[in-house]
Protein backbone atom coordinates (compact mmCIF):
# COMPACT_ATOMS: atom_id res chain seq x y z
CA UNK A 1 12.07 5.83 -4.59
CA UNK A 2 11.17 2.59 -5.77
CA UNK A 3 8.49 0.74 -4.20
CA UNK A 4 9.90 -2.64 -2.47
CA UNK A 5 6.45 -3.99 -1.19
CA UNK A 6 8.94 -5.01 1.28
CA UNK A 7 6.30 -3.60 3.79
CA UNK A 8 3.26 -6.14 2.48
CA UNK A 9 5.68 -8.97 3.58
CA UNK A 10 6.47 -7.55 7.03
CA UNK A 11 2.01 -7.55 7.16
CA UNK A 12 2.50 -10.78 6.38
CA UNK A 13 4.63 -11.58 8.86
CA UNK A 14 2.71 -9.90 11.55
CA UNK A 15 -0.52 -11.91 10.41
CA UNK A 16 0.92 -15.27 10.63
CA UNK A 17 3.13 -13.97 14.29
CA UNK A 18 1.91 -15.68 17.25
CA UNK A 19 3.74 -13.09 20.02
CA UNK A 20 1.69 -10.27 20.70
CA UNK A 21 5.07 -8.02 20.80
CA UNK A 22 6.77 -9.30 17.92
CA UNK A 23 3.80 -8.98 15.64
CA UNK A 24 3.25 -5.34 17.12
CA UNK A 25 7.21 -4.67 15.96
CA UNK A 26 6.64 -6.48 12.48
CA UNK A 27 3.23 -3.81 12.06
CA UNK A 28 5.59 -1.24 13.22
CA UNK A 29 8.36 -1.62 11.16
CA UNK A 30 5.56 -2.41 8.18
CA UNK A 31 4.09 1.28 8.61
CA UNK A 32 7.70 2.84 8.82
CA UNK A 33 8.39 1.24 5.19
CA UNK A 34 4.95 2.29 4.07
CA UNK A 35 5.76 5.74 4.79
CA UNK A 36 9.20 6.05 3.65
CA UNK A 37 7.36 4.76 -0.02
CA UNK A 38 4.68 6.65 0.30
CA UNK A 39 5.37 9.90 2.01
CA UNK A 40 5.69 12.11 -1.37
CA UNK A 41 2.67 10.37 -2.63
CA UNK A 42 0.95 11.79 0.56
CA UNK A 43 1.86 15.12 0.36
CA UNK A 44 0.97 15.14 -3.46
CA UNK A 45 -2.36 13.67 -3.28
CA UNK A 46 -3.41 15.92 0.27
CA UNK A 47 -2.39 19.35 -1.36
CA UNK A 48 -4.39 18.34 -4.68
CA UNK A 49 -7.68 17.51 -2.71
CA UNK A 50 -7.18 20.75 -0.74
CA UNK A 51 -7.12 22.93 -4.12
CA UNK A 52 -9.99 20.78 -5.62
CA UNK A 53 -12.01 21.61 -2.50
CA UNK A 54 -11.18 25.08 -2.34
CA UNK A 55 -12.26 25.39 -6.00
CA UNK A 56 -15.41 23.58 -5.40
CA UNK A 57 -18.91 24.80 -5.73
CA UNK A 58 -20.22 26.72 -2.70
CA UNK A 59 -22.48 24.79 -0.06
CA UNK A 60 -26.44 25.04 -0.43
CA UNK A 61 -27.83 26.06 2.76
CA UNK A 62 -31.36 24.85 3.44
């Protein structure tokens, strides 16, 4: 999927929003669009850092 950055604008949006409720539905839609970019990204980068871990060097118990 092709990242829009349509989500930094809606953060934008939300900054600048003076109603508390609108700029809590501008951060809301804002995260949706951040994970529908990023959600393969996510599961990439959590299941690499899980095999790095388990391939680590063992703790030192003092």
């Amino acid at each position: 999927m092709v990242k829009t950055g349509k989500w930094l604008e809606l953060c934008r949006r939300a900054c600048s929003e003076k109603e508390p409720l609108r700029m809590i539905e501008l951060a809301q839609q804002a995260v949706e669009l951040w994970d529908q970019e990023h959600a393969p990204v996510k599961k990439q980068s959590g299941s690499q850092s899980e095999n790095e871990n388990a391939s680590g060097p063992p703790a030192h118990n003092t």
